[in-house]
N, C-alpha and C. Protein backbone atom coordinates (compact mmCIF):
# COMPACT_ATOMS: atom_id res chain seq x y z
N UNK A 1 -38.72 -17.85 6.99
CA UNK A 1 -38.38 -16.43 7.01
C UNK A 1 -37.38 -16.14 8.13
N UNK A 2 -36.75 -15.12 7.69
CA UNK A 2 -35.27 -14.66 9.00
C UNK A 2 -36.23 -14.20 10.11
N UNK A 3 -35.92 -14.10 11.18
CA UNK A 3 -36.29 -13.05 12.32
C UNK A 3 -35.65 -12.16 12.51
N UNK A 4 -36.30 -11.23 13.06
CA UNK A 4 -36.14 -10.01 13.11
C UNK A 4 -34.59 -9.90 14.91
N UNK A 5 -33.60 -8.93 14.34
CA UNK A 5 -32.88 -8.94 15.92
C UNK A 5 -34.25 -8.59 16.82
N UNK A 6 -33.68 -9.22 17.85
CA UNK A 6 -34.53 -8.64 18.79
C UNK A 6 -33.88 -7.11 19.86
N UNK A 7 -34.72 -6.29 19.94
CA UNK A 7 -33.84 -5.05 20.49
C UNK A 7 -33.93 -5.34 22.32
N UNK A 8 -32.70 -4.75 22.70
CA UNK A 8 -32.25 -4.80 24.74
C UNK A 8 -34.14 -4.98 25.05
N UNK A 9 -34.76 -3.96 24.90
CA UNK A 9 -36.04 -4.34 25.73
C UNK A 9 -36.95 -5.48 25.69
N UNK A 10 -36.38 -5.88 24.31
CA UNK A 10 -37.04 -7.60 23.92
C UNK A 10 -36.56 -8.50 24.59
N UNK A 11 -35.05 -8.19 24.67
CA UNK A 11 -34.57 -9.52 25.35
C UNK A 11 -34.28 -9.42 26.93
N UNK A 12 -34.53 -7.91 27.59
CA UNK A 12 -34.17 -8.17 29.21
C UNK A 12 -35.47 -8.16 29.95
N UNK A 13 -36.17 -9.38 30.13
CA UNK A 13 -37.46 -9.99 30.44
C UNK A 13 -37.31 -9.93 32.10
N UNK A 14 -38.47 -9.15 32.43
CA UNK A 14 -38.87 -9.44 33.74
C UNK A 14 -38.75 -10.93 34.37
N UNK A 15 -38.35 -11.12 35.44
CA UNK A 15 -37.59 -12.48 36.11
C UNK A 15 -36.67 -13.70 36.26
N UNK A 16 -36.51 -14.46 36.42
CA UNK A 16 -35.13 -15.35 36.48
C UNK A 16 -34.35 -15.40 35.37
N UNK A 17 -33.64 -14.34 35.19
CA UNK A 17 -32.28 -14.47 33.96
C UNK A 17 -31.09 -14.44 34.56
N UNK A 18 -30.02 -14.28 33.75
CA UNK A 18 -28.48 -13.80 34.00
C UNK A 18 -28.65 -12.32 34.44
N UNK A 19 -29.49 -11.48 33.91
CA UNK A 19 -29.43 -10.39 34.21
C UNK A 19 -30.00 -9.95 35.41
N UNK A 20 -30.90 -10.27 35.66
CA UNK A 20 -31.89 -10.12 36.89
C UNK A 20 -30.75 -10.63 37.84
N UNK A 21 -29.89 -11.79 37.61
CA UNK A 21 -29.48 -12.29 39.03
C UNK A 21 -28.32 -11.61 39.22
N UNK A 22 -27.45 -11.06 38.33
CA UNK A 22 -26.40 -10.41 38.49
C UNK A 22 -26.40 -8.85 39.23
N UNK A 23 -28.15 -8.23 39.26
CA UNK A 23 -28.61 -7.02 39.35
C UNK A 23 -28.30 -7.66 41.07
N UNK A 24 -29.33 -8.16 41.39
CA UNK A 24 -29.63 -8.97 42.89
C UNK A 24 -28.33 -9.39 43.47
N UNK A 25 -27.32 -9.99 42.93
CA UNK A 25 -26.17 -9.66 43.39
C UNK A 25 -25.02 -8.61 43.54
N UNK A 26 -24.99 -7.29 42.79
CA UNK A 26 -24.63 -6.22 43.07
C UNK A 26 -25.28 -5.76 44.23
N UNK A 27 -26.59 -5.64 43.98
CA UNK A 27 -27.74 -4.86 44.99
C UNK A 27 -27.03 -5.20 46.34
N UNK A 28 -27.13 -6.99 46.65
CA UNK A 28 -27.11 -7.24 48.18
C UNK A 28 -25.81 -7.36 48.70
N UNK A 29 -24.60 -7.48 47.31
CA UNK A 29 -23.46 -6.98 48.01
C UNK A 29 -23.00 -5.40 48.48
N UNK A 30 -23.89 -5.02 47.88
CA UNK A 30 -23.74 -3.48 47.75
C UNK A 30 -24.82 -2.93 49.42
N UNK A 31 -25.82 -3.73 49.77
CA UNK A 31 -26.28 -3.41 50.66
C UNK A 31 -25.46 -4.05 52.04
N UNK A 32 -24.88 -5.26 51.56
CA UNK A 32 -24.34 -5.82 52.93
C UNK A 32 -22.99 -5.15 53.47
N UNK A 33 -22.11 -4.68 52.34
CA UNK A 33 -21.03 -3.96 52.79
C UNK A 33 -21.32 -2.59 53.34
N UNK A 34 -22.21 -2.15 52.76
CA UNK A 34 -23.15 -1.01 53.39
C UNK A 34 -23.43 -0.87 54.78
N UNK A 35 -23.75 -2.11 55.37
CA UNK A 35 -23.99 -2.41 56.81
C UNK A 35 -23.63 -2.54 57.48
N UNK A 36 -22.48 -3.42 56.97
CA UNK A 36 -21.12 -3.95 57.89
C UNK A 36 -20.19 -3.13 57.97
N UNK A 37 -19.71 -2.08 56.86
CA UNK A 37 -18.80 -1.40 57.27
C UNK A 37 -19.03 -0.18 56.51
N UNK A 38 -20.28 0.32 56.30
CA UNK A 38 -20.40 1.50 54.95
C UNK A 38 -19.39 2.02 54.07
N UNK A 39 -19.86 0.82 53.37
CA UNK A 39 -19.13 1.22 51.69
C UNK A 39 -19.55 0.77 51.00
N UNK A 40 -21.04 0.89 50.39
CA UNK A 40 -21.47 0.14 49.39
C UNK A 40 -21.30 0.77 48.25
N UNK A 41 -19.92 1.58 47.92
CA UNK A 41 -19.97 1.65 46.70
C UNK A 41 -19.28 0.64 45.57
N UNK A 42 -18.36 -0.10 46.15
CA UNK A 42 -17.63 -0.94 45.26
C UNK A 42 -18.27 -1.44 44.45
N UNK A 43 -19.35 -2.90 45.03
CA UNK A 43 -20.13 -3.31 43.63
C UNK A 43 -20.80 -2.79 42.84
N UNK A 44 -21.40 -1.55 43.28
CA UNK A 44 -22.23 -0.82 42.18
C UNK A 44 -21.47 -0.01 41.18
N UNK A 45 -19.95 0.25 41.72
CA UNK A 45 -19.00 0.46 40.57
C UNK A 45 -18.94 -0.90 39.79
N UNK A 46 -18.41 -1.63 40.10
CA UNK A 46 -18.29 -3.00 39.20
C UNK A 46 -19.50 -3.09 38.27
N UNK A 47 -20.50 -2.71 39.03
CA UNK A 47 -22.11 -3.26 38.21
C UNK A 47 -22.07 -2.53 36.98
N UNK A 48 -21.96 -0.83 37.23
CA UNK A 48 -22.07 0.04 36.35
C UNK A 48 -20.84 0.02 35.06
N UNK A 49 -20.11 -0.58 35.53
CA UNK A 49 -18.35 -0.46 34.67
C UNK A 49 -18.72 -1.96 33.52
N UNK A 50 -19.34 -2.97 34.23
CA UNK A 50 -19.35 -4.12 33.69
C UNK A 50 -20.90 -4.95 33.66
N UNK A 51 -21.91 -3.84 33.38
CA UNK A 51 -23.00 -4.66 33.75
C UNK A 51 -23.70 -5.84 32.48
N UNK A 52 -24.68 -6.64 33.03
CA UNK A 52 -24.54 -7.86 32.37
C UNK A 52 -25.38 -8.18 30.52
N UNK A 53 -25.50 -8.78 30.20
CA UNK A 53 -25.18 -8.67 28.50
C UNK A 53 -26.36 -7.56 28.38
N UNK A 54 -27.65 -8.15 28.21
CA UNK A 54 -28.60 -6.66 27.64
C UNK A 54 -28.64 -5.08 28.13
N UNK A 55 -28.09 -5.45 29.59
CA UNK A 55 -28.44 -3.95 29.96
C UNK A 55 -27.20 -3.11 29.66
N UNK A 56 -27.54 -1.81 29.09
CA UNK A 56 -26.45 -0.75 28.89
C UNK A 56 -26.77 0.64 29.46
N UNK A 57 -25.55 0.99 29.82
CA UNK A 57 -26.07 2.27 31.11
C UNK A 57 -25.23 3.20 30.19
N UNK A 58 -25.97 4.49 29.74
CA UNK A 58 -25.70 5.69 29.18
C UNK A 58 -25.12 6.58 30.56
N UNK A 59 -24.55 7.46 29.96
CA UNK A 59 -24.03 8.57 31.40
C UNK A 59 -25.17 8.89 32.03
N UNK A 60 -26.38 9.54 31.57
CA UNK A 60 -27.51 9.94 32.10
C UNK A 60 -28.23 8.76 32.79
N UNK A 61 -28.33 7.86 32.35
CA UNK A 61 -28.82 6.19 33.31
C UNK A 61 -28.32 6.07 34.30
N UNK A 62 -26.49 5.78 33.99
CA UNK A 62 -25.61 6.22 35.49
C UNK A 62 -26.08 7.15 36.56
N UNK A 63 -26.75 8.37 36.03
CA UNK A 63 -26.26 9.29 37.38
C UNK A 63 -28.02 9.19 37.92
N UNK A 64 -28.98 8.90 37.10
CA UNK A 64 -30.47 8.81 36.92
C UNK A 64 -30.20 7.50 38.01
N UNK A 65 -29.81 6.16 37.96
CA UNK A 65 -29.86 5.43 38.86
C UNK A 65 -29.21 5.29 39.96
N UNK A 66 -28.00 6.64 40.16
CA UNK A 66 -26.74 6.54 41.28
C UNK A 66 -28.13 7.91 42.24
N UNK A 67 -28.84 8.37 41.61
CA UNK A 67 -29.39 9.25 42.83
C UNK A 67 -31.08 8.33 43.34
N UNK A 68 -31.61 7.70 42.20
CA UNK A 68 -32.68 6.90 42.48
C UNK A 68 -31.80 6.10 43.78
N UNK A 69 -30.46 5.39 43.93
CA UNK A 69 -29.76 4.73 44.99
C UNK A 69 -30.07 5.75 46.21
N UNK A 70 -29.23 6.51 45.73
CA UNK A 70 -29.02 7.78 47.08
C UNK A 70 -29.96 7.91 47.75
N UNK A 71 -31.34 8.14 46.92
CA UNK A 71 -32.32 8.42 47.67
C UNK A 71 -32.92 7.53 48.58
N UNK A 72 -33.07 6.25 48.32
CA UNK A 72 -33.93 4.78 48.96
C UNK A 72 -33.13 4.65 49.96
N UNK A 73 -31.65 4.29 50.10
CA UNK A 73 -30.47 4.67 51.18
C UNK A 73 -30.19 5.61 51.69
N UNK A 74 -30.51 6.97 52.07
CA UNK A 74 -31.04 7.87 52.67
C UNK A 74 -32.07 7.91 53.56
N UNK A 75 -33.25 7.69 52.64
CA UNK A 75 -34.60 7.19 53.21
C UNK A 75 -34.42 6.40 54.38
N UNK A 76 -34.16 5.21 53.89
CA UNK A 76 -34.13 4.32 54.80
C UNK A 76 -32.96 4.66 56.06
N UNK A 77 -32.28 5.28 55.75
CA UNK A 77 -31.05 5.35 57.00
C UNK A 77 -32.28 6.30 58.02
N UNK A 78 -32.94 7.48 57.44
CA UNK A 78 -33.86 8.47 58.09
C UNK A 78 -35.04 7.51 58.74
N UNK A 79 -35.07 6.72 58.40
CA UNK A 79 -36.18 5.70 59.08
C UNK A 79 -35.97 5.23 60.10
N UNK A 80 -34.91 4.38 60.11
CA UNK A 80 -34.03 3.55 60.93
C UNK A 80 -33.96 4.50 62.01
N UNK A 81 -33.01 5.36 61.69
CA UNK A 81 -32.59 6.32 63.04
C UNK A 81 -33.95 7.20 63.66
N UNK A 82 -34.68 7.28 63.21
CA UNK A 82 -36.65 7.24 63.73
C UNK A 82 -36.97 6.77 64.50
N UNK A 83 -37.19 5.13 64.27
CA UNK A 83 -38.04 4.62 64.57
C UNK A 83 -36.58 4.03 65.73
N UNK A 84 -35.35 4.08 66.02
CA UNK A 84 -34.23 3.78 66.39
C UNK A 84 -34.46 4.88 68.25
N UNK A 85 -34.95 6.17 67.46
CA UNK A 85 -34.82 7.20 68.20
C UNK A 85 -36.00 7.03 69.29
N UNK A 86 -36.89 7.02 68.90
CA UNK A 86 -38.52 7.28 69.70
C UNK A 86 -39.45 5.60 69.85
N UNK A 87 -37.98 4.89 69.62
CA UNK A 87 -38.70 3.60 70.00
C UNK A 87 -38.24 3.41 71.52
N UNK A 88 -39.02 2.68 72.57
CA UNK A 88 -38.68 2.30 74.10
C UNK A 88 -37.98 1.79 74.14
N UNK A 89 -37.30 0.70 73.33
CA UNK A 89 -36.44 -0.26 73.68
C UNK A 89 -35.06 0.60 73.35
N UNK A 90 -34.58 1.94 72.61
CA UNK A 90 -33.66 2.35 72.22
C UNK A 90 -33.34 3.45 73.64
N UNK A 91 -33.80 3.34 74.74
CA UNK A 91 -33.19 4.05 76.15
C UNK A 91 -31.89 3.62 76.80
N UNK A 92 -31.13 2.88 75.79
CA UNK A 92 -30.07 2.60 76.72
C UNK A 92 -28.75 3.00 77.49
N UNK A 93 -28.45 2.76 78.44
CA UNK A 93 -27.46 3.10 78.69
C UNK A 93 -25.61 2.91 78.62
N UNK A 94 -25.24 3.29 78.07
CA UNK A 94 -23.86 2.96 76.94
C UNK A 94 -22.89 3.16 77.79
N UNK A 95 -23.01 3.68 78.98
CA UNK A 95 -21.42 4.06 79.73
C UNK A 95 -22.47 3.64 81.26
N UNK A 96 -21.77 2.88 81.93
CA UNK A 96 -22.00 2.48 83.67
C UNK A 96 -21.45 3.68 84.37
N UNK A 97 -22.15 3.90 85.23
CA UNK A 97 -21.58 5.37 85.70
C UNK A 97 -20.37 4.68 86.86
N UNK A 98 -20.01 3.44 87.00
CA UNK A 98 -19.12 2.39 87.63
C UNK A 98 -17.69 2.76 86.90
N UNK A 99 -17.88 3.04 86.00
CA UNK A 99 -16.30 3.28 85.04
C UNK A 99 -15.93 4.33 85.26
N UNK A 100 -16.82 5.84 85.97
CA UNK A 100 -16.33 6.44 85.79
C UNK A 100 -16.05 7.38 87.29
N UNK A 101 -15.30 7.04 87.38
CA UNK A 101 -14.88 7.10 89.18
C UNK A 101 -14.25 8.16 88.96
């Protein structure tokens, strides 16, 4: 007997695929340029313009996963600068009062 196509949710399986790894590589280029010089938008343009065989992003997916982004990267920046702020080790002093004669 023929088989049946299989539909996108049949075939984009939770763990080690093409797809999963191509996600994980947008993600951490998208987080590392983020860090180093904030701009993680490039790869997640690339991701969204060209993403990999099963997954397909509708306009509403696009903007549904560009604010699910916004938000976790937000979050976390509000954390950082927290725990950045009211931690002991963050008392430092950035200018020697030696420089400024």
């Amino acid at each position: 007997p023929k088989q049946q196509p299989r539909t996108n949710e049949e075939k984009l399986k939770i763990g080690p695929n093409k797809a999963t790894f191509y996600t994980l590589v947008a993600g951490g280029a998208s987080g590392f340029l983020g860090g180093m010089v904030a701009i993680r938008g490039p790869p997640l343009i690339f991701y969204f313009l060209h993403p990999p065989h099963p997954i397909a992003f509708t306009k509403d997916s696009q903007r549904a996963t560009g604010v699910v982004l916004m938000f976790f990267n937000v979050s976390m920046r509000m954390i950082f600068y927290l725990v950045d702020t009211f931690s002991a080790s963050s008392k430092k002093e950035y200018f020697i009062k030696e420089d400024w004669r």
